[in-house]
C-alpha atoms as a PDB file:
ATOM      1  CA  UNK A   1      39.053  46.598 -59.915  1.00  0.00           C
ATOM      2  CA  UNK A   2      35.709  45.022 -61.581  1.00  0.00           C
ATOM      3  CA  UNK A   3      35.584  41.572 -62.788  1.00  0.00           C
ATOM      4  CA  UNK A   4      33.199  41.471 -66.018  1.00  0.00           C
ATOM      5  CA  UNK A   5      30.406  40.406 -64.226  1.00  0.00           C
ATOM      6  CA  UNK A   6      30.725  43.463 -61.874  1.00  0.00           C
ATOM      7  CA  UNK A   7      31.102  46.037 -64.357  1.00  0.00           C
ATOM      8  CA  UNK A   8      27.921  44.363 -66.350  1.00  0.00           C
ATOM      9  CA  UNK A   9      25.723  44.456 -63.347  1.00  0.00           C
ATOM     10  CA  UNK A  10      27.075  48.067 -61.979  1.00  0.00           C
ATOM     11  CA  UNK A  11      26.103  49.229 -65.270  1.00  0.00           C
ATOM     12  CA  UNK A  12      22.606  47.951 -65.177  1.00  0.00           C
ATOM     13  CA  UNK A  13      22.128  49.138 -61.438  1.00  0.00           C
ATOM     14  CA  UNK A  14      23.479  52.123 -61.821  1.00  0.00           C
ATOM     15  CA  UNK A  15      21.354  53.152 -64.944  1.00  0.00           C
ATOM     16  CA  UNK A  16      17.881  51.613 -62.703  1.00  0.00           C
ATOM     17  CA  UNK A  17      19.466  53.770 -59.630  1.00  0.00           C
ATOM     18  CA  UNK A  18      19.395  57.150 -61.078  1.00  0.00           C
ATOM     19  CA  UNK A  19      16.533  56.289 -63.201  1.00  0.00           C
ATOM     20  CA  UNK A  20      13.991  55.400 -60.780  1.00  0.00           C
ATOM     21  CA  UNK A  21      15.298  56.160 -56.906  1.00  0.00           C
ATOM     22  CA  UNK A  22      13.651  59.031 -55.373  1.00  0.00           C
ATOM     23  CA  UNK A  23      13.925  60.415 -51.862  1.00  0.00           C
ATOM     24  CA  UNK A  24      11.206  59.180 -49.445  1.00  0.00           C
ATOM     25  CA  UNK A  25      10.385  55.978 -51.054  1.00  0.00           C
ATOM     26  CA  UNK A  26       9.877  52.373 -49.662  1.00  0.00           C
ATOM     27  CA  UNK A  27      11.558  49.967 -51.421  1.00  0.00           C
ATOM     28  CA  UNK A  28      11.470  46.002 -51.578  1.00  0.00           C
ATOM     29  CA  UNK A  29      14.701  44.144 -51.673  1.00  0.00           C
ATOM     30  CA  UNK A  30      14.973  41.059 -53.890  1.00  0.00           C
ATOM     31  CA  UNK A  31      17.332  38.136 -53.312  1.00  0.00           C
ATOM     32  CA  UNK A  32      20.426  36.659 -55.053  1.00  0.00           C
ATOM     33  CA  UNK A  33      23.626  37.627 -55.948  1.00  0.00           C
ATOM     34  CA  UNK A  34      22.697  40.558 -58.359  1.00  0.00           C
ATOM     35  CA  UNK A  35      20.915  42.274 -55.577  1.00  0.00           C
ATOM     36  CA  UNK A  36      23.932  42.520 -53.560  1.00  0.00           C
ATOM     37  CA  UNK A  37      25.406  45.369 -56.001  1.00  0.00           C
ATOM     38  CA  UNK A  38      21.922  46.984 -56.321  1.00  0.00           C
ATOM     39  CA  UNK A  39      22.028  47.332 -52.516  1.00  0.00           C
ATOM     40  CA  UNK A  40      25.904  48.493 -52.818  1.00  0.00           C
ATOM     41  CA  UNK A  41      25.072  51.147 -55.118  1.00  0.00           C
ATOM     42  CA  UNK A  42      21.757  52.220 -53.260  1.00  0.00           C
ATOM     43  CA  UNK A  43      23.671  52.831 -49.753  1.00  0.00           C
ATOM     44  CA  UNK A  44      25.801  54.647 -51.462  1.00  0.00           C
ATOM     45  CA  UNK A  45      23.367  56.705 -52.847  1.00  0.00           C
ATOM     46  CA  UNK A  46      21.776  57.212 -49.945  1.00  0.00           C
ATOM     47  CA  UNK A  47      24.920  58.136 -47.725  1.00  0.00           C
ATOM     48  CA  UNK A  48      25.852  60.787 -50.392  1.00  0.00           C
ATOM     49  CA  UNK A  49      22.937  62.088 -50.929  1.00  0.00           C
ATOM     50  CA  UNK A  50      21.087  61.458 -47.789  1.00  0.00           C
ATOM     51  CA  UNK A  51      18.109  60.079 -49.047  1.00  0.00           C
ATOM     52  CA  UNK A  52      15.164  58.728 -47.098  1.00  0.00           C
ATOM     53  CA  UNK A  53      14.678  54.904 -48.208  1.00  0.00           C
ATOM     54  CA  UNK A  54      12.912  51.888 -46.291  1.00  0.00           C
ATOM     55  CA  UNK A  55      13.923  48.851 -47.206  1.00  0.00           C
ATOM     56  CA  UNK A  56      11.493  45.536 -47.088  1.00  0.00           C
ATOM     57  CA  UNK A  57      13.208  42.356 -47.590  1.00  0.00           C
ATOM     58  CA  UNK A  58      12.283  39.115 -49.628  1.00  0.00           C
ATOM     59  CA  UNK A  59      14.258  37.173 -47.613  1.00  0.00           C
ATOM     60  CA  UNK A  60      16.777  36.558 -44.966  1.00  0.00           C
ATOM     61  CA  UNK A  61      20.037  37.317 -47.301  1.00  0.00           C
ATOM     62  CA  UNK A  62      18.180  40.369 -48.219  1.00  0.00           C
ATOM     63  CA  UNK A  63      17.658  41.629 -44.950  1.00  0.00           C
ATOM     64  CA  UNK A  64      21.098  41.080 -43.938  1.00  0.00           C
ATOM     65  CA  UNK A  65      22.179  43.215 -46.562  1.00  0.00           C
ATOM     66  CA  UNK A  66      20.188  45.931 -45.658  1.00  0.00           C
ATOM     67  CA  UNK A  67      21.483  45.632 -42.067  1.00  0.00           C
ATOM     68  CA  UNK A  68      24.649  45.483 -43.060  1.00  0.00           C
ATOM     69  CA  UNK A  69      24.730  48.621 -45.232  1.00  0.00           C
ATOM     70  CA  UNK A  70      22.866  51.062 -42.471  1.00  0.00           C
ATOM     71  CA  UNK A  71      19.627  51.170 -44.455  1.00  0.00           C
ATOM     72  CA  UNK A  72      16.335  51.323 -42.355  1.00  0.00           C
ATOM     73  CA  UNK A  73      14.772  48.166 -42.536  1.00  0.00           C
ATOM     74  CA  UNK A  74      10.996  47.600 -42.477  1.00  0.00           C
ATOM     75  CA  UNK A  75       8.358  45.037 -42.932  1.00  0.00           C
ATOM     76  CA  UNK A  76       4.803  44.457 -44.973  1.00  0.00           C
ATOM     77  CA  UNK A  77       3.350  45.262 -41.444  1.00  0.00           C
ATOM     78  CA  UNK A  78       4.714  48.606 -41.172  1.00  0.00           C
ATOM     79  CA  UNK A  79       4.556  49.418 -44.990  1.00  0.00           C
ATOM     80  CA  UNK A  80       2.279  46.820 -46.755  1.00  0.00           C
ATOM     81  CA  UNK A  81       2.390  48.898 -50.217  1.00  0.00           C
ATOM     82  CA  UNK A  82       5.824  49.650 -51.545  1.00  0.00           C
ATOM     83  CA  UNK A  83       6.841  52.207 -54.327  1.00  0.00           C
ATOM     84  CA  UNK A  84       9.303  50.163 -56.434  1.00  0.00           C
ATOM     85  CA  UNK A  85      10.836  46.531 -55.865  1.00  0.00           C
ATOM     86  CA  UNK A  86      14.152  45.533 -57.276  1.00  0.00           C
ATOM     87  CA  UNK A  87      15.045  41.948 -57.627  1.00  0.00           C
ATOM     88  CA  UNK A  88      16.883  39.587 -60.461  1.00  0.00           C
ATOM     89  CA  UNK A  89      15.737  36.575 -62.230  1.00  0.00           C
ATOM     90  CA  UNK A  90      17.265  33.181 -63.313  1.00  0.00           C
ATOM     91  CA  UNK A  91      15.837  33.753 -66.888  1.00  0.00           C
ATOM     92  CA  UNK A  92      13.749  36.734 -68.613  1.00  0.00           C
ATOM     93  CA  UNK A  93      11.826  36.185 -71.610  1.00  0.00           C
ATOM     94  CA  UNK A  94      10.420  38.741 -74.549  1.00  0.00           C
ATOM     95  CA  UNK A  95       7.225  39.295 -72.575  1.00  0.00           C
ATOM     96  CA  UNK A  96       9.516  39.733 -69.203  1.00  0.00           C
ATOM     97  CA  UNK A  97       7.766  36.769 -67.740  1.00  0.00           C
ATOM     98  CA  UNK A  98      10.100  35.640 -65.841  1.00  0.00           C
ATOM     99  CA  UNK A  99      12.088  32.331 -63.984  1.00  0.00           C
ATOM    100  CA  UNK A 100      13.220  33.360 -60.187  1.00  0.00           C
ATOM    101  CA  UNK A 101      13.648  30.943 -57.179  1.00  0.00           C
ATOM    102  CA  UNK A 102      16.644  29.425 -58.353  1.00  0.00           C
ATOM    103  CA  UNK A 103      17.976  31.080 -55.024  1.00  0.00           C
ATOM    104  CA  UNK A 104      15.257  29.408 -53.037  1.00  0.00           C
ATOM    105  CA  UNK A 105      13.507  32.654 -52.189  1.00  0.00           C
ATOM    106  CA  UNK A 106      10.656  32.813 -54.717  1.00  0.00           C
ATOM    107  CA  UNK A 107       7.215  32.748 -52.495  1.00  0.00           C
ATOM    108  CA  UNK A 108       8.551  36.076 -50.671  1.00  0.00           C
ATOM    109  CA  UNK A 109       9.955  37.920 -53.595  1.00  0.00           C
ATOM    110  CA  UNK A 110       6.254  37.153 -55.345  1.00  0.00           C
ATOM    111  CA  UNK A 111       4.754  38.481 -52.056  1.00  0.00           C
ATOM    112  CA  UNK A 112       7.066  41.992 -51.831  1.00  0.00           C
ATOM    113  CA  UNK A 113       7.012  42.403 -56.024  1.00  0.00           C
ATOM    114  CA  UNK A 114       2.946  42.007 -55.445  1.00  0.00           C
ATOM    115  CA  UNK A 115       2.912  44.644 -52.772  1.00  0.00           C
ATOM    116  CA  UNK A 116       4.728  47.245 -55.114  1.00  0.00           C
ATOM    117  CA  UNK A 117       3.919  50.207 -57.223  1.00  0.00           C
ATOM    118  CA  UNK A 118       6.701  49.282 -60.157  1.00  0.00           C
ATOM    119  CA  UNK A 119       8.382  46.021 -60.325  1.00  0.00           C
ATOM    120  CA  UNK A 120      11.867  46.191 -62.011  1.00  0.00           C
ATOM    121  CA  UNK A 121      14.623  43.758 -63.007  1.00  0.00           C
ATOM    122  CA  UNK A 122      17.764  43.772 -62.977  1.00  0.00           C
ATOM    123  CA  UNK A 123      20.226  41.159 -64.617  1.00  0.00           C
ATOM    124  CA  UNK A 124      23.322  40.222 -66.989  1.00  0.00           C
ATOM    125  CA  UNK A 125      22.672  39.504 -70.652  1.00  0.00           C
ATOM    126  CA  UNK A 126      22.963  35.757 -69.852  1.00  0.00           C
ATOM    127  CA  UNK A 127      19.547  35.698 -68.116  1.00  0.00           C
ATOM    128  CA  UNK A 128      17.877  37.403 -71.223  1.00  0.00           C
ATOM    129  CA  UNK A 129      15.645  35.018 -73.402  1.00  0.00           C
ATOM    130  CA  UNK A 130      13.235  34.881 -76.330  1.00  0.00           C
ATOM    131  CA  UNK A 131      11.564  31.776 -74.901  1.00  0.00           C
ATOM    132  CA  UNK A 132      12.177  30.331 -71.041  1.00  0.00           C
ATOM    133  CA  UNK A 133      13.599  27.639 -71.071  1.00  0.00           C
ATOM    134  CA  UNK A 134      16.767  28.794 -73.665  1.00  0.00           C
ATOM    135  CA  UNK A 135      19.065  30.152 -71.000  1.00  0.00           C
ATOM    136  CA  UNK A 136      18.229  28.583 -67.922  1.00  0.00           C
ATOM    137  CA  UNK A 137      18.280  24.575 -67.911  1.00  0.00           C
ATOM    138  CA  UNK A 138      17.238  23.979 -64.276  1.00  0.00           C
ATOM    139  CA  UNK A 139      13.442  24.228 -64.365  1.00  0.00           C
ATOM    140  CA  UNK A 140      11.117  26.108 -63.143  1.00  0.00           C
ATOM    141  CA  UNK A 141      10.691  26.643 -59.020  1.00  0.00           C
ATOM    142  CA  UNK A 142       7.972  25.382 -57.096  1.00  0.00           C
ATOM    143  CA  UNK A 143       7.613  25.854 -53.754  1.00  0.00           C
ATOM    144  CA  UNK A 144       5.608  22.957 -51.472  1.00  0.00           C
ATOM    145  CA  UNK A 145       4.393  22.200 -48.656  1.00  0.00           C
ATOM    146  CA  UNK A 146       6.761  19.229 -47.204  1.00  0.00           C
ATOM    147  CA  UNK A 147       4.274  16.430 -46.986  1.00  0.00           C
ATOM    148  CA  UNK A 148       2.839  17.489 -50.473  1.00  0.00           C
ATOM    149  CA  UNK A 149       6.066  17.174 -52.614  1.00  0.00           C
ATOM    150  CA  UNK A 150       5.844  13.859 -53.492  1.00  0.00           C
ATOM    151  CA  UNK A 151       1.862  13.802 -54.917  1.00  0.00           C
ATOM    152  CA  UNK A 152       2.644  17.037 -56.504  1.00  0.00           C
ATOM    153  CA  UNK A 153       5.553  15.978 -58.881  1.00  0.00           C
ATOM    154  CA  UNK A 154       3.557  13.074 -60.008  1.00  0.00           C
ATOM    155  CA  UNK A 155       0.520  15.340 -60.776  1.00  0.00           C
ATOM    156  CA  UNK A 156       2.675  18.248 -62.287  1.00  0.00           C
ATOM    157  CA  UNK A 157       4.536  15.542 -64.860  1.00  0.00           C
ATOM    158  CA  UNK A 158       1.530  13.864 -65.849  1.00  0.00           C
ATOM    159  CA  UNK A 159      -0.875  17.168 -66.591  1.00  0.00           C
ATOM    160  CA  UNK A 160       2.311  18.961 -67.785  1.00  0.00           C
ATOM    161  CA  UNK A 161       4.989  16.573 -69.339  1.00  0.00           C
ATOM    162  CA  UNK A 162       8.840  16.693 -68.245  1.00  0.00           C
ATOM    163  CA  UNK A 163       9.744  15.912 -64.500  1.00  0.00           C
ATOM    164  CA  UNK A 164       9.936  17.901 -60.937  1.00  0.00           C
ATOM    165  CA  UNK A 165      12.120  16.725 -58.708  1.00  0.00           C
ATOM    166  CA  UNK A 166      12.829  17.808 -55.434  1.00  0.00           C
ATOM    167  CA  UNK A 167      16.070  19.842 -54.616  1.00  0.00           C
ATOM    168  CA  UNK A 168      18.397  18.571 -52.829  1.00  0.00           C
ATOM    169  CA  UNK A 169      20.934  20.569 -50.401  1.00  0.00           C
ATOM    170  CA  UNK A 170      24.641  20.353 -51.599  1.00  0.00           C
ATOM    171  CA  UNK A 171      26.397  21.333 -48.130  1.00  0.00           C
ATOM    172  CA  UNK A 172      23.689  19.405 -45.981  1.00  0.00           C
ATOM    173  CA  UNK A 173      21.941  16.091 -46.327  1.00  0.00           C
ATOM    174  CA  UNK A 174      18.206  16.401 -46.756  1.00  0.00           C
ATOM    175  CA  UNK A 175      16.303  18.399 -49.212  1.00  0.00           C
ATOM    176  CA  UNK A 176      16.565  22.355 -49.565  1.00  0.00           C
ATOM    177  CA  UNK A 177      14.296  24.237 -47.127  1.00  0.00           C
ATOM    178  CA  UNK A 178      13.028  27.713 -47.832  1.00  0.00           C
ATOM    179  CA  UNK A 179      12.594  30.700 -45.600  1.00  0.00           C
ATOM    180  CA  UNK A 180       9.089  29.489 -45.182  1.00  0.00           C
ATOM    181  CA  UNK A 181      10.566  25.889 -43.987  1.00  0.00           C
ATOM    182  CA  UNK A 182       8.951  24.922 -47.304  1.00  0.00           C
ATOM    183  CA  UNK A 183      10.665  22.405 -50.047  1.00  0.00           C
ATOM    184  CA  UNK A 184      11.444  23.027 -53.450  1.00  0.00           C
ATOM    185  CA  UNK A 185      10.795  21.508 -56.466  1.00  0.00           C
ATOM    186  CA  UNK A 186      12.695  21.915 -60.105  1.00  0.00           C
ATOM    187  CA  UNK A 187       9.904  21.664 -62.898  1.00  0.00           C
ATOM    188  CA  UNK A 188      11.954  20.739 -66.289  1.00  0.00           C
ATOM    189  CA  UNK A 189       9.597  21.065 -68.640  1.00  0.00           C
ATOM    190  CA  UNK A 190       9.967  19.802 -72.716  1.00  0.00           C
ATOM    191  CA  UNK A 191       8.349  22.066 -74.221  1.00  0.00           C
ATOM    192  CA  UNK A 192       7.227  25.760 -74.416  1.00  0.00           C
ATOM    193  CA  UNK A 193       3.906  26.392 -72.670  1.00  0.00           C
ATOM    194  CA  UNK A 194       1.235  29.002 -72.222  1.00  0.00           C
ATOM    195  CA  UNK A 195       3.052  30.211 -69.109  1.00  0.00           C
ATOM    196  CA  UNK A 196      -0.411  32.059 -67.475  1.00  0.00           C
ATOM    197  CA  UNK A 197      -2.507  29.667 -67.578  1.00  0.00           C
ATOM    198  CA  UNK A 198       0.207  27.071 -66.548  1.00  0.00           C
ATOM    199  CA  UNK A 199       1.305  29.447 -63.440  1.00  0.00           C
ATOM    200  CA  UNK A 200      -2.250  29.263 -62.248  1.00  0.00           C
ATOM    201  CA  UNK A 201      -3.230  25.546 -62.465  1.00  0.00           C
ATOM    202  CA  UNK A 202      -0.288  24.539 -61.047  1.00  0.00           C
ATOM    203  CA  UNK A 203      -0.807  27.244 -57.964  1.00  0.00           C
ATOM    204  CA  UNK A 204      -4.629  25.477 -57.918  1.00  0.00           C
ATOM    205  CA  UNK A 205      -2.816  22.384 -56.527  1.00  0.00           C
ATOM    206  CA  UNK A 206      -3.405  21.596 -53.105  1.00  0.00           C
ATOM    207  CA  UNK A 207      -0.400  21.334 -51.344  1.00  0.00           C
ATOM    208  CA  UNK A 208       1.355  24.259 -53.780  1.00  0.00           C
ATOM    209  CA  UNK A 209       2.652  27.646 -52.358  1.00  0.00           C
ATOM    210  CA  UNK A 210       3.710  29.245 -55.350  1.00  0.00           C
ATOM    211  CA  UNK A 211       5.653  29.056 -57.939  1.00  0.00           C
ATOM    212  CA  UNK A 212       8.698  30.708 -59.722  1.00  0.00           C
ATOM    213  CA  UNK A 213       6.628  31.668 -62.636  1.00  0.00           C
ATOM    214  CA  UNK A 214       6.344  36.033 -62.534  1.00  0.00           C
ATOM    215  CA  UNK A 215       4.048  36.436 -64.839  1.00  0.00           C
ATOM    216  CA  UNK A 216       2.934  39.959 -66.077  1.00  0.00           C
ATOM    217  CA  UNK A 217       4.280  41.264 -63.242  1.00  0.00           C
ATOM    218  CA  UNK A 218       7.658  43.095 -64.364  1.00  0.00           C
ATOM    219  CA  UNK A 219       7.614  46.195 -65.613  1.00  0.00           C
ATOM    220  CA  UNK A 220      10.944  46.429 -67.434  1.00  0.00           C
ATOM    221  CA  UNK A 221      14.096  44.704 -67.100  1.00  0.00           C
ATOM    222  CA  UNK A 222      17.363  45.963 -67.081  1.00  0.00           C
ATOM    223  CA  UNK A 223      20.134  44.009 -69.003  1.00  0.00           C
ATOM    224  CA  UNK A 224      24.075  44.881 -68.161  1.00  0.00           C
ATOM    225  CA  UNK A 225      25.995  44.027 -71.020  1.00  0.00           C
ATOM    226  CA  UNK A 226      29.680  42.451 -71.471  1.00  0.00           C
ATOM    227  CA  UNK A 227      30.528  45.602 -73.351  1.00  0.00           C
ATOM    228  CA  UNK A 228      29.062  47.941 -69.984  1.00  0.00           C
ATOM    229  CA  UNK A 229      26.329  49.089 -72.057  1.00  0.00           C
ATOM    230  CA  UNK A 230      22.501  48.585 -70.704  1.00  0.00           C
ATOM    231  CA  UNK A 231      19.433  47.268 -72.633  1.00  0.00           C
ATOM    232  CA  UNK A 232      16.145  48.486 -71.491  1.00  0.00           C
ATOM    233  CA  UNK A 233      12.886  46.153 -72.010  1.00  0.00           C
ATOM    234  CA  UNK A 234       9.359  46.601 -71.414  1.00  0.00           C
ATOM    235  CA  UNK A 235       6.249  44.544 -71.758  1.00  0.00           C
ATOM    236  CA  UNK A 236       5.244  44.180 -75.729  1.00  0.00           C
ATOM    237  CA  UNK A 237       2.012  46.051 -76.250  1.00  0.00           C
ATOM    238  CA  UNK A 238      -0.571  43.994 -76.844  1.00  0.00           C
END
């Protein structure tokens, strides 16, 4: 039996699934708990119809997952250019520049949606958006080097307005440390911004990995929706 949340997202992945999934294709595995049903539905799909897929994680949940489902698992080393990469977001706006990291995973997921042919979304209509910053009240990821975080939320609040502070871990005491053994801090910003040329001064600060800003790099979202219905959206045309 589905909860609602199920049944929205096994609508959406099931609609990207049959859309896009072709035998012989590499794929890179996103994070978070919407990935876990893409990866569901994809093992599936490849037990029944015996498919060829490699898998490249983002991160260590993912590639559990894809252990733990019997899918071959591979590396940037072994396939450093993937066909399609599958992940979710925190937030999607109407330009599908997105909000992810809110798992912690964001510097990776950048990497493996960089290394691929189509980037794709997939999320419940509570992530959707006209403008970030509507749905998703926690800020906007950053990922730092340790010794940097401190400098760098002074520098982002001053050139930027709002604050960044530094996660904090909820079942350990100490900050949050990425996959990368990086910290993380939560930009909450006041007030929209021009989110390219933001994404890219930021990034210019010494001491910054990357951050959770995607930025013309999605190339259509899929949205499950509480009735089981999907919305398609792709970039505006400029």
């Amino acid at each position: 039996v589905f909860s609602r949340k199920k049944w929205w997202m096994f609508a959406a992945v099931t609609c990207f699934l049959f859309c896009l999934y072709q035998n012989n294709q590499v794929v890179g595995v996103g994070s978070g708990s919407t990935i876990v049903y893409a990866v569901n539905r994809l093992a599936e799909r490849v037990r029944e119809e015996k498919l060829n897929i490699v898998c490249v994680p983002t991160s260590f949940q993912a590639r559990q997952l894809i252990l733990q489902h019997g899918l071959t698992l591979s590396d940037l080393d072994r396939h450093p250019e993937l066909d399609v990469a599958i992940d979710g977001a925190d937030e999607v706006d109407s330009d599908l520049t997105l909000i992810k990291g809110g798992g912690g995973c964001l510097t990776q997921e950048k990497i493996v949606a960089g290394c691929a042919k189509h980037f794709i979304v997939i999320a419940d209509f509570r992530k959707d958006s006209k403008a970030l910053g509507q749905q998703w009240k926690k800020g906007v990821p950053i990922e730092v080097i340790p010794m940097a975080y401190f400098p760098i939320s002074r520098m982002i609040a001053k050139r930027f307005g709002g604050v960044a502070n530094l996660r904090m871990a909820v079942s350990k005491a100490g900050p949050v440390v990425t996959d990368n053994s990086n910290f993380i801090l939560d930009w909450k910003f006041e007030r929209g911004q021009n989110w390219k040329e933001v994404n890219t001064e930021i990034k210019m600060i010494p001491g910054v990995v990357d951050t959770g800003l995607f930025v013309g790099m999605a190339e259509r979202a899929y949205f499950g929706m509480e009735d089981g219905s999907v919305q398609v959206r792709d970039p505006p045309v400029n």
